[in-house]
Protein backbone atom coordinates (compact mmCIF):
# COMPACT_ATOMS: atom_id res chain seq x y z
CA UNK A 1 -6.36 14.30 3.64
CA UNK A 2 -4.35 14.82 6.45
CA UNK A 3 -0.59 14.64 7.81
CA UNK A 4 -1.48 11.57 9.73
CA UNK A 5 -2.81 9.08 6.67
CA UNK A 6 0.47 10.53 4.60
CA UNK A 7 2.68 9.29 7.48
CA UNK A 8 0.90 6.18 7.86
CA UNK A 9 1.07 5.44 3.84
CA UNK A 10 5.05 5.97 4.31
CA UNK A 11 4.81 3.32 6.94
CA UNK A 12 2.66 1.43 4.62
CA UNK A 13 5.53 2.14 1.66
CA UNK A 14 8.27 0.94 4.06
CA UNK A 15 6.34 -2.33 5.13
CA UNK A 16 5.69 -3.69 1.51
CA UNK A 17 9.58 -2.27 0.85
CA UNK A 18 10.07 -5.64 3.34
CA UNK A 19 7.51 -7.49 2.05
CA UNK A 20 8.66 -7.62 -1.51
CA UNK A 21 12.05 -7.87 -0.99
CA UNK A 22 11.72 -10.85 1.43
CA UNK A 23 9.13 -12.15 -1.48
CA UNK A 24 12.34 -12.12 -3.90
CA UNK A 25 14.58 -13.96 -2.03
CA UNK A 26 12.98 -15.50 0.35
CA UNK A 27 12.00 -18.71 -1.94
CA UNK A 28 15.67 -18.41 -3.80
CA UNK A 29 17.33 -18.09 -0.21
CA UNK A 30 15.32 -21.44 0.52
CA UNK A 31 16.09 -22.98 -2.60
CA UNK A 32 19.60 -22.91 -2.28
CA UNK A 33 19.41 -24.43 1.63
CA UNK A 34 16.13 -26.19 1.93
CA UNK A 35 17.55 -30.19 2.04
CA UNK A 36 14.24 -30.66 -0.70
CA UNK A 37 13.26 -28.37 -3.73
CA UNK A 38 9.71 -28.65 -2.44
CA UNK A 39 10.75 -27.08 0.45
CA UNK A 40 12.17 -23.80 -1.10
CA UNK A 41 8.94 -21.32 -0.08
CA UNK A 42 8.81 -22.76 3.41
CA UNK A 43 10.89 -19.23 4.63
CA UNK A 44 7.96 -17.42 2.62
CA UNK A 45 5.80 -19.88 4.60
CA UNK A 46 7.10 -19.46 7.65
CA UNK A 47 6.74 -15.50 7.29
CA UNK A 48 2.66 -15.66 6.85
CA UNK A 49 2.69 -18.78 9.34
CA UNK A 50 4.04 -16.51 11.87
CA UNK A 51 1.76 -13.65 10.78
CA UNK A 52 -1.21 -16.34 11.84
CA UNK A 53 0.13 -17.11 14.72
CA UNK A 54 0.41 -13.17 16.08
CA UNK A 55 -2.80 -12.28 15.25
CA UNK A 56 -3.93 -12.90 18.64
CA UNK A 57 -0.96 -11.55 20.39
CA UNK A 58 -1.22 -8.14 18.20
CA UNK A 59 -5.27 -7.48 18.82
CA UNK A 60 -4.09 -7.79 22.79
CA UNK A 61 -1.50 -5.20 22.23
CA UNK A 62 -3.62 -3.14 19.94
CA UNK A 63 -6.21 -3.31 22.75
CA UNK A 64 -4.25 -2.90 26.03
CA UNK A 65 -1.22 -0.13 24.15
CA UNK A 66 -2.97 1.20 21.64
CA UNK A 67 -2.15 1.91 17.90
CA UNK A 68 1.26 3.81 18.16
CA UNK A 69 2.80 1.18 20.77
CA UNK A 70 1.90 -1.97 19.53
CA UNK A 71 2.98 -1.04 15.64
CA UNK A 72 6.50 0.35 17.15
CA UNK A 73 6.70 -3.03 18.89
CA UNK A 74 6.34 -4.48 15.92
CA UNK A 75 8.91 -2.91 14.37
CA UNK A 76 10.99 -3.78 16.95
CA UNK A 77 10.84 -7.49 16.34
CA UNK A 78 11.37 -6.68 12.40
CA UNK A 79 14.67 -5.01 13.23
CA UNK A 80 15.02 -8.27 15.32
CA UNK A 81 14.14 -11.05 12.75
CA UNK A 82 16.22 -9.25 10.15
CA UNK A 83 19.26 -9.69 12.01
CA UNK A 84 18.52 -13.51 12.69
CA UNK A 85 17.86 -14.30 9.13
CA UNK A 86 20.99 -12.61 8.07
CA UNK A 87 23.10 -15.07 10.60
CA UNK A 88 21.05 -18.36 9.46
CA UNK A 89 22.23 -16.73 5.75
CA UNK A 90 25.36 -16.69 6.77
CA UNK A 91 26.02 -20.35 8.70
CA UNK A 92 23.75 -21.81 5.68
CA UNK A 93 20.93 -22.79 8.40
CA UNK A 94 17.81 -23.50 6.83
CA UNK A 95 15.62 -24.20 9.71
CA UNK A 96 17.31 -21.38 11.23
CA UNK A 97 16.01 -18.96 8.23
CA UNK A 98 12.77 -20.47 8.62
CA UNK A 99 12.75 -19.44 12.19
CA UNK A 100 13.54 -16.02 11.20
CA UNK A 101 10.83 -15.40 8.66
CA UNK A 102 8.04 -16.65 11.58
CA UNK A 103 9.19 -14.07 14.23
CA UNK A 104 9.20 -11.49 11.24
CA UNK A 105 5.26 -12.82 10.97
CA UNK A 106 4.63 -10.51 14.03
CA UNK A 107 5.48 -7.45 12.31
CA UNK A 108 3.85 -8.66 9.44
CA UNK A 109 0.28 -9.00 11.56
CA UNK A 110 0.82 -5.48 13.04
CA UNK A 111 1.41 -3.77 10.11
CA UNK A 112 -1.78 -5.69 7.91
CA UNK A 113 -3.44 -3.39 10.36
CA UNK A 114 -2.05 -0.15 9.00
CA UNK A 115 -4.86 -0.09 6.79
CA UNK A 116 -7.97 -0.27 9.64
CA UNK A 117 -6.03 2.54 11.36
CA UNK A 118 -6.40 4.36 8.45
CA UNK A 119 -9.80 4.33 8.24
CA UNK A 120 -9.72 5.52 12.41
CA UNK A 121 -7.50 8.54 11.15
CA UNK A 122 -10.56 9.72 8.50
CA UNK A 123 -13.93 11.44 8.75
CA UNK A 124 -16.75 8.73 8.16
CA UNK A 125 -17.30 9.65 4.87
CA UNK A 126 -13.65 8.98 3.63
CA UNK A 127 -12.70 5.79 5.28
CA UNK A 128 -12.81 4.07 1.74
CA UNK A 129 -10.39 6.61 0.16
CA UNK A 130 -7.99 6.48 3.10
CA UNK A 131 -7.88 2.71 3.66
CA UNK A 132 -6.77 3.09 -0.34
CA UNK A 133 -4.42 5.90 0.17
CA UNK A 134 -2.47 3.94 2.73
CA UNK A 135 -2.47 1.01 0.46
CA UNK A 136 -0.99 2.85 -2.24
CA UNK A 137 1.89 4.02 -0.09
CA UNK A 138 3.20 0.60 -1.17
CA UNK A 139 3.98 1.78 -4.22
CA UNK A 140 7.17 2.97 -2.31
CA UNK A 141 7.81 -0.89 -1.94
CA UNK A 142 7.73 -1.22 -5.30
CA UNK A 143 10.19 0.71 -5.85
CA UNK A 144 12.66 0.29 -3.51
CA UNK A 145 11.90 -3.94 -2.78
CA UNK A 146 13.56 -4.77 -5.98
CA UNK A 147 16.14 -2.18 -6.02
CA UNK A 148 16.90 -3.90 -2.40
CA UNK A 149 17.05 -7.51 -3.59
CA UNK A 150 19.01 -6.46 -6.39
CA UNK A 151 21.55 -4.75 -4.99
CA UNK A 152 21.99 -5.37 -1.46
CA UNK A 153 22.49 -9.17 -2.14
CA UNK A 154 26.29 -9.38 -2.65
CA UNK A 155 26.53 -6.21 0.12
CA UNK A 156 28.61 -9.10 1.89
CA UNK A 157 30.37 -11.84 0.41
CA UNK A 158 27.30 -13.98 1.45
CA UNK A 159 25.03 -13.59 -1.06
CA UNK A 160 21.43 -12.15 0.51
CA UNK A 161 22.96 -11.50 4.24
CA UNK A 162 23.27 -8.10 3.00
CA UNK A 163 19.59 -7.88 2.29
CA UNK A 164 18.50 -8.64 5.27
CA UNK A 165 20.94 -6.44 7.30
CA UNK A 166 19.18 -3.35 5.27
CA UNK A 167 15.86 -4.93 5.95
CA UNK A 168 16.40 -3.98 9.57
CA UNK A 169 17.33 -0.19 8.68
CA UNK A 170 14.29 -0.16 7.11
CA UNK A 171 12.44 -1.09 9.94
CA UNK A 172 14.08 1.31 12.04
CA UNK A 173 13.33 4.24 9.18
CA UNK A 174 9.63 3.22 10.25
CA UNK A 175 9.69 3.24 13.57
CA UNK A 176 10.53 6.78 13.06
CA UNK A 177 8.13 7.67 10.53
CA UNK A 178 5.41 6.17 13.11
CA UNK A 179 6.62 8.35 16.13
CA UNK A 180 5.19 11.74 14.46
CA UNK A 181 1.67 9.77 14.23
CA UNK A 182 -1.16 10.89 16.34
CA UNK A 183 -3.37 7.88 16.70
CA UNK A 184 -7.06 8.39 17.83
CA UNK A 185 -7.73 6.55 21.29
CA UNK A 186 -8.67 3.34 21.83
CA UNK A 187 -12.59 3.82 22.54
CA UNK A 188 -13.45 3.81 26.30
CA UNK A 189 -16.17 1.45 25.58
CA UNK A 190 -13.72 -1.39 24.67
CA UNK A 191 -12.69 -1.97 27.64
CA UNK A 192 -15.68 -2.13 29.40
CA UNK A 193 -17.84 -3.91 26.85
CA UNK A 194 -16.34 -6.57 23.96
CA UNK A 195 -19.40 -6.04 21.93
CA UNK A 196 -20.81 -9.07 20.07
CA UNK A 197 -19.55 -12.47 20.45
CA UNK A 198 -16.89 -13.33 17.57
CA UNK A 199 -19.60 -16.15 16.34
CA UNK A 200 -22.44 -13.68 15.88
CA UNK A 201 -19.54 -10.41 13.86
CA UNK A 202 -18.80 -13.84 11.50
CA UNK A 203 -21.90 -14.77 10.72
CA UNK A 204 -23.10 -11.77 9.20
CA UNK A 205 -23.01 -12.07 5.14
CA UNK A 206 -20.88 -8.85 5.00
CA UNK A 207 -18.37 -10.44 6.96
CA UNK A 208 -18.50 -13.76 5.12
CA UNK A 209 -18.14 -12.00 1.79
CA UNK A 210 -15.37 -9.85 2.89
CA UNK A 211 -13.37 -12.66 4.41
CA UNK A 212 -13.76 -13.97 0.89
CA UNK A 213 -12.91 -11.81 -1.08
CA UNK A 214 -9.79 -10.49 0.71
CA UNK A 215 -8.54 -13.74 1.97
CA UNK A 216 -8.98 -15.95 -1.22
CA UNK A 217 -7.86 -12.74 -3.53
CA UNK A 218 -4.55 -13.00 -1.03
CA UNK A 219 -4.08 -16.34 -1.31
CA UNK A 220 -4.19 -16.46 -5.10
CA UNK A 221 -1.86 -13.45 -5.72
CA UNK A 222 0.74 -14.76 -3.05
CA UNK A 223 0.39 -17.97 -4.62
CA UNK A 224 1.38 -16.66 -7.98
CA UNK A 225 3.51 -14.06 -7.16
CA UNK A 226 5.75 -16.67 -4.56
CA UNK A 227 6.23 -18.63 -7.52
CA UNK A 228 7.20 -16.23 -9.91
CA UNK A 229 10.72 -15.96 -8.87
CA UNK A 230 10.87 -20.05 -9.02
CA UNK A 231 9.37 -20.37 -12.61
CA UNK A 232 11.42 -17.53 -14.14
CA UNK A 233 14.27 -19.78 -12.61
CA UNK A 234 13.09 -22.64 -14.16
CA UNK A 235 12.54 -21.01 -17.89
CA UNK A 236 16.75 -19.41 -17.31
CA UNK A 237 15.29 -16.27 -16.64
CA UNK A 238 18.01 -13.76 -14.66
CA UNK A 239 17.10 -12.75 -11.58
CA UNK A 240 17.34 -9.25 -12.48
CA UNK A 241 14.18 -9.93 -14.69
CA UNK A 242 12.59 -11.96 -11.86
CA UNK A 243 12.70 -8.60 -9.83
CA UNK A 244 11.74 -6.59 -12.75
CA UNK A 245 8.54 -8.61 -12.99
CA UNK A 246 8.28 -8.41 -9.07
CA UNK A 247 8.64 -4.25 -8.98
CA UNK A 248 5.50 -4.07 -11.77
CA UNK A 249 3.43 -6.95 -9.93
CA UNK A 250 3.65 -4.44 -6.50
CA UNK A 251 3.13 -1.38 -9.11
CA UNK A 252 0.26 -2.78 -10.12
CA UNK A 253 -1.23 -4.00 -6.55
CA UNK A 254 -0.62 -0.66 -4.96
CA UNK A 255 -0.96 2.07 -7.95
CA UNK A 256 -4.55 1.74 -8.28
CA UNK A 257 -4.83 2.87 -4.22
CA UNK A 258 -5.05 6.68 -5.62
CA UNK A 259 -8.37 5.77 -7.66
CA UNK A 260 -9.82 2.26 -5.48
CA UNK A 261 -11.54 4.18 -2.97
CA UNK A 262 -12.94 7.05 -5.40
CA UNK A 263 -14.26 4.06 -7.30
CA UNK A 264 -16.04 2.20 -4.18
CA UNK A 265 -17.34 5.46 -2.68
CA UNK A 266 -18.96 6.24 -6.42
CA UNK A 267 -19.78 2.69 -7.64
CA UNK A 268 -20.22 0.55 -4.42
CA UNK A 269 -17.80 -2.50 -3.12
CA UNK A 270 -19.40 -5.37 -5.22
CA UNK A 271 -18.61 -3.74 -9.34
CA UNK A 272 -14.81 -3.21 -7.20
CA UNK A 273 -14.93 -6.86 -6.17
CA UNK A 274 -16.28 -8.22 -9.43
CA UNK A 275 -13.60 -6.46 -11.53
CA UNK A 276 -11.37 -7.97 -9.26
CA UNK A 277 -12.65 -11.86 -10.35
CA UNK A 278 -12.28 -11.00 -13.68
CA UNK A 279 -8.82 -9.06 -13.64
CA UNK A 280 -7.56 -12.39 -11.81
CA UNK A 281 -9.13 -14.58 -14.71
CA UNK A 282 -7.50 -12.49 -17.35
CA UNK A 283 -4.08 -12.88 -15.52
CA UNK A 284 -4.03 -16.87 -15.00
CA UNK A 285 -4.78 -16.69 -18.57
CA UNK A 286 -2.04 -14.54 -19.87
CA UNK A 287 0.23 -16.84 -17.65
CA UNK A 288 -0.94 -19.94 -19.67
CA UNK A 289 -0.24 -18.49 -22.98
CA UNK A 290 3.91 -18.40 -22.77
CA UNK A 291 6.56 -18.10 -20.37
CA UNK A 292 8.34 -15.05 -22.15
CA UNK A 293 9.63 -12.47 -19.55
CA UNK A 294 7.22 -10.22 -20.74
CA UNK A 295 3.86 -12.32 -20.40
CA UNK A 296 5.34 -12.87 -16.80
CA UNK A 297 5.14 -9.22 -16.38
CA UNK A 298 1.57 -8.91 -17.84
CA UNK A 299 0.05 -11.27 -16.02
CA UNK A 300 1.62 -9.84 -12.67
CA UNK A 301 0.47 -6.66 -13.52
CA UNK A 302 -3.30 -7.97 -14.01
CA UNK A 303 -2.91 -9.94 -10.82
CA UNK A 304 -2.11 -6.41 -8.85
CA UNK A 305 -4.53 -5.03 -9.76
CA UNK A 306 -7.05 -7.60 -9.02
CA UNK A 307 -5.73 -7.91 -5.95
CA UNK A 308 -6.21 -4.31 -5.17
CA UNK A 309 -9.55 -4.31 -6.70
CA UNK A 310 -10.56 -7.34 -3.86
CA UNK A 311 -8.60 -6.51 -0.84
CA UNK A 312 -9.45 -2.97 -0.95
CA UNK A 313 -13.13 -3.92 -1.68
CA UNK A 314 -13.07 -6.71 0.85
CA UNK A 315 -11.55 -4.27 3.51
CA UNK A 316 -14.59 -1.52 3.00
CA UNK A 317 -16.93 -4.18 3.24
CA UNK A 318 -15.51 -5.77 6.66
CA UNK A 319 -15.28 -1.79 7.98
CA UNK A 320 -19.34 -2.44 7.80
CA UNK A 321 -19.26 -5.48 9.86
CA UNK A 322 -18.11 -4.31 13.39
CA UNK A 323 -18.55 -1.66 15.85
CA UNK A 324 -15.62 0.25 17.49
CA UNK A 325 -15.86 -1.70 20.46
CA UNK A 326 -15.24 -4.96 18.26
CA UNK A 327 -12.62 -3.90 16.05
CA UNK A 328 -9.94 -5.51 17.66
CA UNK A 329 -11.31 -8.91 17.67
CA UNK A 330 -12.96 -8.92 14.24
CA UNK A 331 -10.01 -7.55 12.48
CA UNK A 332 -7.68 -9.94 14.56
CA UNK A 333 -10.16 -12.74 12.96
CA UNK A 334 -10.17 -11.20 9.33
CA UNK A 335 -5.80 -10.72 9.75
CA UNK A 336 -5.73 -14.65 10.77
CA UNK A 337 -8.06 -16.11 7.91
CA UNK A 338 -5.99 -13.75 5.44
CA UNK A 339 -2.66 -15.43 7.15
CA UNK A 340 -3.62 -18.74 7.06
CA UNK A 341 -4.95 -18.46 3.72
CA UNK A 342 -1.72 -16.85 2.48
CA UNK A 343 0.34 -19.71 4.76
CA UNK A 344 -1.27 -22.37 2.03
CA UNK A 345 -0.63 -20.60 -0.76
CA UNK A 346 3.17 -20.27 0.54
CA UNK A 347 3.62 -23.56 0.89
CA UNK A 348 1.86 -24.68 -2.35
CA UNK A 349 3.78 -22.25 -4.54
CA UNK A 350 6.90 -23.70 -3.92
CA UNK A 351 5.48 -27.99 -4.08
CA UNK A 352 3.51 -27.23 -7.12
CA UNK A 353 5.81 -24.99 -9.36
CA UNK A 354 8.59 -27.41 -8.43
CA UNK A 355 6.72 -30.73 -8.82
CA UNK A 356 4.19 -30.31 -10.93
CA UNK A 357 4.99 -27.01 -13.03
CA UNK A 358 3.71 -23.25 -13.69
CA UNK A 359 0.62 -23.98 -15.91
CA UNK A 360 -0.84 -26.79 -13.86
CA UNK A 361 -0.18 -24.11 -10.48
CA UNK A 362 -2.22 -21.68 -12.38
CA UNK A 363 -5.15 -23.58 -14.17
CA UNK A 364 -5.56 -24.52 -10.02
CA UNK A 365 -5.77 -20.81 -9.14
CA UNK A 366 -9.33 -20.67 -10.61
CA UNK A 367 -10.33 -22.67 -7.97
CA UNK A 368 -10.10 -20.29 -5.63
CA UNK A 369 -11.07 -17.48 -7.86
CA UNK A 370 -13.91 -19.34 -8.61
CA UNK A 371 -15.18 -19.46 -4.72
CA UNK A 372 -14.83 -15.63 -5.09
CA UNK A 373 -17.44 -15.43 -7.26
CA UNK A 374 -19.77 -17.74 -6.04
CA UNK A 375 -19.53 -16.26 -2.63
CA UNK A 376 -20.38 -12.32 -4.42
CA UNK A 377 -23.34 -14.13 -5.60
CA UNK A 378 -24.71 -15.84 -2.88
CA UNK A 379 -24.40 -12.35 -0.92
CA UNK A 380 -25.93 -10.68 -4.05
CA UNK A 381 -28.87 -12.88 -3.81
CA UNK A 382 -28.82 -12.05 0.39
CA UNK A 383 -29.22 -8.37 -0.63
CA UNK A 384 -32.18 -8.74 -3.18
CA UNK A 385 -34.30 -11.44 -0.34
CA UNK A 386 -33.16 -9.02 2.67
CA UNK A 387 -34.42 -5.95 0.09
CA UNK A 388 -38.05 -7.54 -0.85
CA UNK A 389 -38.97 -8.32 2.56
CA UNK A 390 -38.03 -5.12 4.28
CA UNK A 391 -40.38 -3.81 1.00
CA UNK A 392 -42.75 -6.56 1.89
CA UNK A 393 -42.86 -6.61 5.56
């Protein structure tokens, strides 16, 4: 523990304080200007689509700036982005909205990295624990997303402009929690060596099953958790409850940070990732048995926690895959899979729950949990070959 990882889980806190509340009215925002229902998410789209699209931008920053700089710059564009999206909410500009949420897609790719520079802040031995501790500064999020969406969204006589205004001053509260930050250096060795080729870092099994497990786990809570807001809509569910559900889904992805990394550094990554499969199963199966508020809530609660239970374990297994002088290029490629996974998603939360309902968008969500757990067995079965003929050279 040290003063550094509690600033950086603040950060953490203040990013997901975004994240969530631009998750709760992001897809309502769109619904009521998109020209198309099926077009409602594409502002929740547009946010990961622009998180994709930095990726490359950010590891350049990260490399040539360093930690501190590129993060503040980042914050910079979210104070930015807030601002535009609260003037497309105002003059009722859709495509203007959506333009907003894919600039706010840089901040979004700087701060996914909050949780490598986490591990970079801890002795060896800890990494797990602090990549966990960060992640369960979102709890602040949790907190303070809904309370946000709630009741910043008739702060001006445009309903949700208000939001976004305070969205900015919360950006600006982390820029200053990140100026009392001392980040390690950037190792001297990155600049004069990249390391391994890309191809060679993302062929390695760890990395494979990593990617996997953090980018489909992703994919399937933003896929759920985008449409939640739209299906409690659809059932005449307030929006107060819609948030309420929202608050314990982020409760329940960041709470179990205290405990995650304890757990990995006693039991190993793959129990972690396992629980994580079958926490996800239990939740698409809750959602299939009603549409009462509280099943809502259960099954978000089950999906946070799963997803905790995968990205965390997915996160200590990719720390295994590089060297310091590749981190920038293998976490830019592990931040754009996880983007482009959680673009999809996006965009199929809002065409299936508005086309073809809530039960049919989750009985297709074990699809992707189902790759999960193929892929932790094929990797399983990598570890027993690669163990019997190191024992049988």
């Amino acid at each position: 523990m040290n003063r550094n990882l509690w600033l950086l889980a603040i950060a953490q806190g203040l990013f997901l304080t975004n994240n969530v509340t631009f998750i709760a009215i992001n897809g309502l925002v769109g619904l009521a200007l998109a020209p198309l229902g099926w077009m409602a998410t594409l502002p929740v789209v547009g946010y990961v689509v622009g998180g994709a699209l930095s990726t490359g931008l950010v590891a350049r920053s990260q490399s040539r700036l360093g930690r501190k700089a590129s993060f503040q710059i980042g914050l910079a564009v979210a104070v930015c982005s807030s601002l535009l999206c609260a003037w497309a909410v105002v003059e009722k500009n859709f495509w203007l909205l959506v333009l907003g949420t894919v600039i706010a897609g840089y901040y979004s790719a700087n701060a996914q990295l909050y949780r490598f520079a986490a591990a970079e802040l801890a002795k060896p031995t800890y990494r797990e624990k602090a990549v966990s501790l960060v992640l369960a500064g979102g709890l602040m999020g949790a907190v303070l997303g809904p309370a946000l969406a709630i009741n910043a969204r008739h702060l001006l006589s445009v309903p949700f402009a208000g939001a976004y205004l305070v969205l900015g001053a919360v950006a600006l509260m982390s820029m200053a929690t990140l100026a009392f930050i001392t980040f390690p250096p950037t190792p001297a060795v990155s600049a004069a060596s990249g390391g391994r080729p890309l191809r060679e870092i993302m062929r390695q099994p760890v990395f494979i099953v990593s990617i996997a497990a953090a980018s489909l786990g992703y994919g399937v809570m933003n896929l759920l958790m985008s449409a939640t807001p739209l299906a409690m809509q659809q059932c005449n569910h307030p929006f107060e409850a819609a948030a309420l559900v929202v608050e314990w889904h982020v409760i329940g992805m960041f709470a179990p940070g205290f405990f995650t990394g304890h757990l990995i550094r006693r039991f190993g990554a793959m129990p972690i990732l396992w629980a994580g499969v079958a926490l996800n199963v239990a939740c698409i199966a809750l959602a299939l048995s009603g549409v009462e508020v509280m099943r809502f809530l259960a099954a978000l609660v089950l999906l946070g926690v799963g997803w905790n239970f995968l990205f965390t374990g997915g996160t200590a297994l990719a720390l295994q895959s590089y060297r310091p002088e590749e981190k920038d290029k293998a976490q830019a490629a592990i931040n754009f899979i996880v983007f482009a996974v959680m673009a999809l998603s996006s965009f199929s939360a809002g065409a299936l729950v508005t086309t073809q309902g809530w039960n049919l968008l989750n009985w297709g969500s074990l699809f992707p949990v189902g790759l999960i757990a193929l892929s932790l067995l094929w990797y399983s079965r990598w570890q027993r070959n690669t163990a019997a003929v190191a024992a049988n050279p």
